[in-house]
Protein backbone atom coordinates (compact mmCIF):
# COMPACT_ATOMS: atom_id res chain seq x y z
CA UNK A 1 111.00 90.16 119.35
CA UNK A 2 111.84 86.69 117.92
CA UNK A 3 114.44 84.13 118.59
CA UNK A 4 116.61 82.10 116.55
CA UNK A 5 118.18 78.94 117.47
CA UNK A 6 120.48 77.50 115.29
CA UNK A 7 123.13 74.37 115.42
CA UNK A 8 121.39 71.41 116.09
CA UNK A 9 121.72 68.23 114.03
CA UNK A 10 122.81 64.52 114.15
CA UNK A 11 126.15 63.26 116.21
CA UNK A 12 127.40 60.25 117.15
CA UNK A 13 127.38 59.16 120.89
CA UNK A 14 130.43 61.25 122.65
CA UNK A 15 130.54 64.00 120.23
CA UNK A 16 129.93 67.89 120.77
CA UNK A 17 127.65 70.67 119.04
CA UNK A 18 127.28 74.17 119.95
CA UNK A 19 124.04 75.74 119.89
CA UNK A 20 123.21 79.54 119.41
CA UNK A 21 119.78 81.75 119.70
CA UNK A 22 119.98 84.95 118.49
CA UNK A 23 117.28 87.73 119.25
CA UNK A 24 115.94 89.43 115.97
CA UNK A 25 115.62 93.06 117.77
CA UNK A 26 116.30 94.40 120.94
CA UNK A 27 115.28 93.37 123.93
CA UNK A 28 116.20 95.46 127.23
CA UNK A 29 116.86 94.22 130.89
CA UNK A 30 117.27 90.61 130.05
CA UNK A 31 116.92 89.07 133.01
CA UNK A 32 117.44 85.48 132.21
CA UNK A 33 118.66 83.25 128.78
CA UNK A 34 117.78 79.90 128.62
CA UNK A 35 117.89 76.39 127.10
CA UNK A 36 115.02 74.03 127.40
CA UNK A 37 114.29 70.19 125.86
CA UNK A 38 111.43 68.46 125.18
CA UNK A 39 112.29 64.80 123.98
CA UNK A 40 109.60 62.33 122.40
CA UNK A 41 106.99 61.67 125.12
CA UNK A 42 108.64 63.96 127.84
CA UNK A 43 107.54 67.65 129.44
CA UNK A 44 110.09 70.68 127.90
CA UNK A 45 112.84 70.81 131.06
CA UNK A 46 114.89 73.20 131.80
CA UNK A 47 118.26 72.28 131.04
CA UNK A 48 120.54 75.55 131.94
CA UNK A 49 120.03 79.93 132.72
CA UNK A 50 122.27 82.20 132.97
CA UNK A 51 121.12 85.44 134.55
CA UNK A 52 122.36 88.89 135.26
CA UNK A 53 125.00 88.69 136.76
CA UNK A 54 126.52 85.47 134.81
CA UNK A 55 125.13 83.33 137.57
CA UNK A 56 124.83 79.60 135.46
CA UNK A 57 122.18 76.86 136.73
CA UNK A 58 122.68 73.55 135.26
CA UNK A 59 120.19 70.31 134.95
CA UNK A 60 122.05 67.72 136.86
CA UNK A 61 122.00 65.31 133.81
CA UNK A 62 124.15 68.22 131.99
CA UNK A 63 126.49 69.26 134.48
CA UNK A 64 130.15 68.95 133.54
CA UNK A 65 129.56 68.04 130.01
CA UNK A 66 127.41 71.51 128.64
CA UNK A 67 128.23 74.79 128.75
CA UNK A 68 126.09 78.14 128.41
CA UNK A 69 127.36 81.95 127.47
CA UNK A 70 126.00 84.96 126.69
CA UNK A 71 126.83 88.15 124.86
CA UNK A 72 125.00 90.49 126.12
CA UNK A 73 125.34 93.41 123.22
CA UNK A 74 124.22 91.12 120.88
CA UNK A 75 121.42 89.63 122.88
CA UNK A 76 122.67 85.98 122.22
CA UNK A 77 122.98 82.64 124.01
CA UNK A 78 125.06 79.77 123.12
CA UNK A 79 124.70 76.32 124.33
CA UNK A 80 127.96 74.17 124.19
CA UNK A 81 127.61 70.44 124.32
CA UNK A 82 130.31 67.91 124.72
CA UNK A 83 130.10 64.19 125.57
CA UNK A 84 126.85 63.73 123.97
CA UNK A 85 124.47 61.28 124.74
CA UNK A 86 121.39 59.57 123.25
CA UNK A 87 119.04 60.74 126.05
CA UNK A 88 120.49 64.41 125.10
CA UNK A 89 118.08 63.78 122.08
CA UNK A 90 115.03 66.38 122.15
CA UNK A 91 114.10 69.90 120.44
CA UNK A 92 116.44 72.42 122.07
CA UNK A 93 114.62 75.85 122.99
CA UNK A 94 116.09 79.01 123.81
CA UNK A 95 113.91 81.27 126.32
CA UNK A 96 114.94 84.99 127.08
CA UNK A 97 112.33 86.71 130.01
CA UNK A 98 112.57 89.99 130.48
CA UNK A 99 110.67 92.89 132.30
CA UNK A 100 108.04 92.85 129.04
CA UNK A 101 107.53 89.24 128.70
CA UNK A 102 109.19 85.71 128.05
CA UNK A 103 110.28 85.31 124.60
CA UNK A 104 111.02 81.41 122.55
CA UNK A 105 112.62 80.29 119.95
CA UNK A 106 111.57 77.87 117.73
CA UNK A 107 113.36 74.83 118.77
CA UNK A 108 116.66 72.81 117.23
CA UNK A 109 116.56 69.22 116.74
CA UNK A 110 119.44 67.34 118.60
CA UNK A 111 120.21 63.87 117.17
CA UNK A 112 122.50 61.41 119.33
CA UNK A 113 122.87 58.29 117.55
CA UNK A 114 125.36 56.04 116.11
């Protein structure tokens, strides 16, 4: 199974972009969706899940200003991000682990600049 992310791009300091990762065939029992960064220089960090049971964990730097959903027929995870900032810049990665195995996607460039 592969993953698609999708959405990222360049915007200006305070703006918003929505981020999706799509799963090109099934995948059953999803336990978690993710978003990880990596920025220039950094480690990939976790930045949000969402599990089963629509529990959401947030990076502290993201809390208040991104928000994650699911749909779980279609095996999809968005990433909505508002109030954008220049250290939001990195290579967004969408992670799904389920009972067979952790599956990535390959990464959506983020650009906060003026």
């Amino acid at each position: 199974v592969q993953l698609q992310a999708s959405g990222g791009g360049l915007v200006q300091p305070g703006g918003s972009l929505r981020l999706s990762c799509a799963a090109s065939g099934r995948i059953f029992s999803v336990q978690s969706r993710s978003w990880y960064r990596q920025a220039p220089g950094n480690q990939r960090e976790l930045v949000t899940r969402i599990v089963g049971g629509g529990i959401t964990d947030y990076a502290d730097s993201v809390k208040g200003r991104f928000t994650v959903s699911r749909d779980n027929a279609k095996n999809t995870v968005d990433l909505q991000m508002n109030s954008l900032k220049p250290e939001d810049t990195a290579v967004y990665y969408c992670n799904f682990v389920a009972p067979r195995g952790s599956s990535w996607g390959q990464g959506t460039l983020v650009t906060v600049s003026s």
